[in-house]
C-alpha atoms as a PDB file:
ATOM      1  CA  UNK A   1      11.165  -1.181  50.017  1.00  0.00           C
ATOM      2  CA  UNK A   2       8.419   1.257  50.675  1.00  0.00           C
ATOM      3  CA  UNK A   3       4.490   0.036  50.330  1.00  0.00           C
ATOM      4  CA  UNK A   4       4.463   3.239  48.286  1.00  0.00           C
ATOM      5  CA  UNK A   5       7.074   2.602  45.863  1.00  0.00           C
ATOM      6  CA  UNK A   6       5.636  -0.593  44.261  1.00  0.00           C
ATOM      7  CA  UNK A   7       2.524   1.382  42.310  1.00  0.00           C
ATOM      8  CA  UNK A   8       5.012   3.645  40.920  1.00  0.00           C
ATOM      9  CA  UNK A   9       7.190   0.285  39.639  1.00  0.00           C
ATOM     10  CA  UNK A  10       4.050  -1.369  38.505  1.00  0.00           C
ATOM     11  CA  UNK A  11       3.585   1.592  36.106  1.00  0.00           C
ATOM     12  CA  UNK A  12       6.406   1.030  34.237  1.00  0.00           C
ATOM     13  CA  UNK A  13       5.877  -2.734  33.736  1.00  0.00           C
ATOM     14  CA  UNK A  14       2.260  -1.895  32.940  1.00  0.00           C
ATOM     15  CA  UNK A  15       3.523   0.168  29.895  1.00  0.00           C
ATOM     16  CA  UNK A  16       5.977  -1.991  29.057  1.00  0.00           C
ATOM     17  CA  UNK A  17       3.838  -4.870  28.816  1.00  0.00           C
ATOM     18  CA  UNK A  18       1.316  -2.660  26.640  1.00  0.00           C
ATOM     19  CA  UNK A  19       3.939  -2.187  24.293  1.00  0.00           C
ATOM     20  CA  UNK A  20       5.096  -5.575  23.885  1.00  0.00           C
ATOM     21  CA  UNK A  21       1.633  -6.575  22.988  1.00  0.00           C
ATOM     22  CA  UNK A  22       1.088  -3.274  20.582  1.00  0.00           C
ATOM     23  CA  UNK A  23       4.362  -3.998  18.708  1.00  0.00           C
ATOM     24  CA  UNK A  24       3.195  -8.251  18.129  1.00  0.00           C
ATOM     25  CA  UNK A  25       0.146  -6.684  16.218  1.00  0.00           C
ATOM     26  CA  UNK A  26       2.641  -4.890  13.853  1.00  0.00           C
ATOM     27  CA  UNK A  27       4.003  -7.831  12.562  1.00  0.00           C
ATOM     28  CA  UNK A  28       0.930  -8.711  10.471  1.00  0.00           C
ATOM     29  CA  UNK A  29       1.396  -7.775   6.921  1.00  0.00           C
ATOM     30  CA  UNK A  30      -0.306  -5.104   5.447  1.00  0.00           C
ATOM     31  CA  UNK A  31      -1.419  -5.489   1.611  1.00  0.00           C
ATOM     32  CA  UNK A  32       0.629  -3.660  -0.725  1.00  0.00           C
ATOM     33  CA  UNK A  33      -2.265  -2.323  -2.860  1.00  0.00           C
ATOM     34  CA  UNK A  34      -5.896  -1.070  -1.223  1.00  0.00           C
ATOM     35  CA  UNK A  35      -8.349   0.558  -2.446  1.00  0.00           C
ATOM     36  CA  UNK A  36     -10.778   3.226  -1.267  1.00  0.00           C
ATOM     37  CA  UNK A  37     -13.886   4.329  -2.716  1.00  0.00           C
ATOM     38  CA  UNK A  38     -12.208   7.362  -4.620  1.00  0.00           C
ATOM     39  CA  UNK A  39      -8.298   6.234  -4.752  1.00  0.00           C
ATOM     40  CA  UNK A  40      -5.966   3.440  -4.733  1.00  0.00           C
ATOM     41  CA  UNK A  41      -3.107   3.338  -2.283  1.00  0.00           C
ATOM     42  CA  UNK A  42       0.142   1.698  -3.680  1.00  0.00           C
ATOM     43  CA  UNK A  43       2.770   0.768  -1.038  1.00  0.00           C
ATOM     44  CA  UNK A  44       6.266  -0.012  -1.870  1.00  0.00           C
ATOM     45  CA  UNK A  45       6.507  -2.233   0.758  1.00  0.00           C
ATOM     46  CA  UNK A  46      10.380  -3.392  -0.181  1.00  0.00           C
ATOM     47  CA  UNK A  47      13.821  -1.886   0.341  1.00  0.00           C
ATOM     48  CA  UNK A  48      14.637  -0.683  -2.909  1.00  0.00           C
ATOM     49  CA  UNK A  49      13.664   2.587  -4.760  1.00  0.00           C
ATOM     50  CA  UNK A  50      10.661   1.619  -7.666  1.00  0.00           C
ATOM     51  CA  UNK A  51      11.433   3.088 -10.733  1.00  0.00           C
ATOM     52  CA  UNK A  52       8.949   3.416 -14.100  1.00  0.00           C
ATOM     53  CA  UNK A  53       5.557   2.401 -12.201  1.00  0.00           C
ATOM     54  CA  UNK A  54       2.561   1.540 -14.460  1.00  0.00           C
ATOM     55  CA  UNK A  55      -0.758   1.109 -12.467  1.00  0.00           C
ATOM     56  CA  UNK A  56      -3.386  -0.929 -14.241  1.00  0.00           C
ATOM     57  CA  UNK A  57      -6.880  -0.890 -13.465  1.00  0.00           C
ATOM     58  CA  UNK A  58      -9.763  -3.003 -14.913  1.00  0.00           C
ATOM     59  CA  UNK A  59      -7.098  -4.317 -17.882  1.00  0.00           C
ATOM     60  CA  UNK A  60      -7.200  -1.110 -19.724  1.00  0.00           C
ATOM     61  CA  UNK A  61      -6.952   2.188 -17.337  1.00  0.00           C
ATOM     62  CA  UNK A  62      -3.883   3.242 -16.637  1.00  0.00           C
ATOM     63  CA  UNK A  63      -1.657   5.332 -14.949  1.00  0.00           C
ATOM     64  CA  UNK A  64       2.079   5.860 -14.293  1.00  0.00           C
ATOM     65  CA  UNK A  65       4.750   7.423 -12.220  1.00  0.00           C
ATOM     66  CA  UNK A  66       8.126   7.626 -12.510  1.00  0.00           C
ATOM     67  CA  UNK A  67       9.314   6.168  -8.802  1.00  0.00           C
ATOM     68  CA  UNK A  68       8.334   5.424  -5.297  1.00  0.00           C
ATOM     69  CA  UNK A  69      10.775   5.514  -2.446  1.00  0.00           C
ATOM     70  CA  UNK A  70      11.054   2.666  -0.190  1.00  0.00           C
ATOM     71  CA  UNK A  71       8.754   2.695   2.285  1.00  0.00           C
ATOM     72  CA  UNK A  72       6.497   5.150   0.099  1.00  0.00           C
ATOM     73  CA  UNK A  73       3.234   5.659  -0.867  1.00  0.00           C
ATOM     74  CA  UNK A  74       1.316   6.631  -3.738  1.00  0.00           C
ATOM     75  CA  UNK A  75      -2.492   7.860  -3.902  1.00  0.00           C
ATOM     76  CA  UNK A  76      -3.935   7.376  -6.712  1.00  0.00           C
ATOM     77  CA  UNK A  77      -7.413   8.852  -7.596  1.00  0.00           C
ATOM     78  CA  UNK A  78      -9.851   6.882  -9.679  1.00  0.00           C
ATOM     79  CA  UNK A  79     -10.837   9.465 -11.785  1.00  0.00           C
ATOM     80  CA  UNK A  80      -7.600   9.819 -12.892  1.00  0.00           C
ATOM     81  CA  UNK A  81      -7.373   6.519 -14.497  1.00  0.00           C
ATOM     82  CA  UNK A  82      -7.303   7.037 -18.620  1.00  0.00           C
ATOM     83  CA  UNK A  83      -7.328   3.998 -21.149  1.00  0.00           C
ATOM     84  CA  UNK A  84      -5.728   4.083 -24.530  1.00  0.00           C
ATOM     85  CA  UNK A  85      -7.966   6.719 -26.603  1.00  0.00           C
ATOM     86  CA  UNK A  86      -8.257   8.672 -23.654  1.00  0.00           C
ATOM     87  CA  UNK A  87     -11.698   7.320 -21.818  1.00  0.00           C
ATOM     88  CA  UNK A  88     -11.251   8.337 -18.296  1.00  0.00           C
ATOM     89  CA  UNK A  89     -12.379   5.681 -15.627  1.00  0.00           C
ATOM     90  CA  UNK A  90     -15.821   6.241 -14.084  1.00  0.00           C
ATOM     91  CA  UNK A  91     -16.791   4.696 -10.665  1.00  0.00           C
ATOM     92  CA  UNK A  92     -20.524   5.344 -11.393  1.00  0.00           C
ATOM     93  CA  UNK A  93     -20.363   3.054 -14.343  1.00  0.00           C
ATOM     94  CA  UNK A  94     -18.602   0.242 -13.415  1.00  0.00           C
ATOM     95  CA  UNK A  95     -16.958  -1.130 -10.098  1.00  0.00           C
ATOM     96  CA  UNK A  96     -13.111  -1.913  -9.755  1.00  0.00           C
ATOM     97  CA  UNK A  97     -12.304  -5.443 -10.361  1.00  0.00           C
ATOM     98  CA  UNK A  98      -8.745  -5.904 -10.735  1.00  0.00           C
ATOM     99  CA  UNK A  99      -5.519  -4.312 -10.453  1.00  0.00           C
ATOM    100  CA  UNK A 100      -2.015  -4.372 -11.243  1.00  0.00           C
ATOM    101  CA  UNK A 101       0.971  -2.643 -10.070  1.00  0.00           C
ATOM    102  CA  UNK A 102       4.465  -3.222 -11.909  1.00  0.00           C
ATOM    103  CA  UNK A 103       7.740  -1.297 -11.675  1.00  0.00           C
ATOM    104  CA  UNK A 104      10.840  -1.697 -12.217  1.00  0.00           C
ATOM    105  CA  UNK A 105      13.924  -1.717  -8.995  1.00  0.00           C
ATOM    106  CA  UNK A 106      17.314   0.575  -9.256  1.00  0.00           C
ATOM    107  CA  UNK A 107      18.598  -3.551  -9.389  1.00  0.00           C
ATOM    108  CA  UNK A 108      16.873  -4.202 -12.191  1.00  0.00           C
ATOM    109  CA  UNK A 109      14.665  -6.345 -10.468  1.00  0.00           C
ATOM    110  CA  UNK A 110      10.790  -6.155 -11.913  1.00  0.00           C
ATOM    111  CA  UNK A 111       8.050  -6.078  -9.061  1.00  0.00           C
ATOM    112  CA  UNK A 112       4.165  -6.664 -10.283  1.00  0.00           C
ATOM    113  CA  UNK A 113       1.858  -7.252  -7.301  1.00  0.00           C
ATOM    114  CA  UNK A 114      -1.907  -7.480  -8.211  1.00  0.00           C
ATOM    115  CA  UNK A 115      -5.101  -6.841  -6.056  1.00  0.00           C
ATOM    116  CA  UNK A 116      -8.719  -8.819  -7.423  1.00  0.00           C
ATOM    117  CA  UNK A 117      -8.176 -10.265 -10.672  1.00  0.00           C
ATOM    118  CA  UNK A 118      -5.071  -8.320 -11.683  1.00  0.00           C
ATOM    119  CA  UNK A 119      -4.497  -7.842 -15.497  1.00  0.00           C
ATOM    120  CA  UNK A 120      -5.400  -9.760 -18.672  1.00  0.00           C
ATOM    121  CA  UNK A 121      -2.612  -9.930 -21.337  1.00  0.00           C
END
């Protein structure tokens, strides 16, 4: 072997070894719900298709959607947030504080994750 060949092989390990240690970040998990100062991000983190989604915020603003593919997201606006006689959600008046996420899977199975103080009932 050529003293010119083994810079051109350390390349290659150099990339790989980049990689490696990119890919162990990916492993952390990622929260299913965040918010942003104008929208909340819903993730459907699992492998099944979410069906009848109702998105809760501050116990009495909601909003729904009918499904969200594995894998999927869903941006959510704040201001689009209504509660029951039609009040829409204003971030200059009052801060987020809880919410909650529940859906339904093509199983059957119900999925409710919450972010802050979630929902009261």
């Amino acid at each position: 072997m050529m003293a010119a060949d083994r810079p051109a092989r350390a390349v290659p390990a150099a990339l790989l070894a980049a990689a490696v240690i990119g890919l162990a970040g990916c492993g952390e998990d990622r929260p299913a719900i965040t918010l942003q100062e104008h929208q909340i991000t819903i993730e459907n983190q699992t492998g099944d298709r979410w069906t009848n989604i109702e998105i809760w915020l501050n116990d009495h603003y909601r909003v729904t959607a009918r499904q969200l593919l594995p894998g999927g997201r869903l941006n959510v606006p704040l201001d689009t947030f209504v509660a029951g006689f039609g009040q829409r959600y204003d971030r200059r008046r009052q801060s987020p504080f809880g919410i909650e996420v529940t859906a339904r899977t093509d199983r059957g199975k119900e999925i409710r994750i919450e972010w802050g103080k979630g929902r009261r009932r």
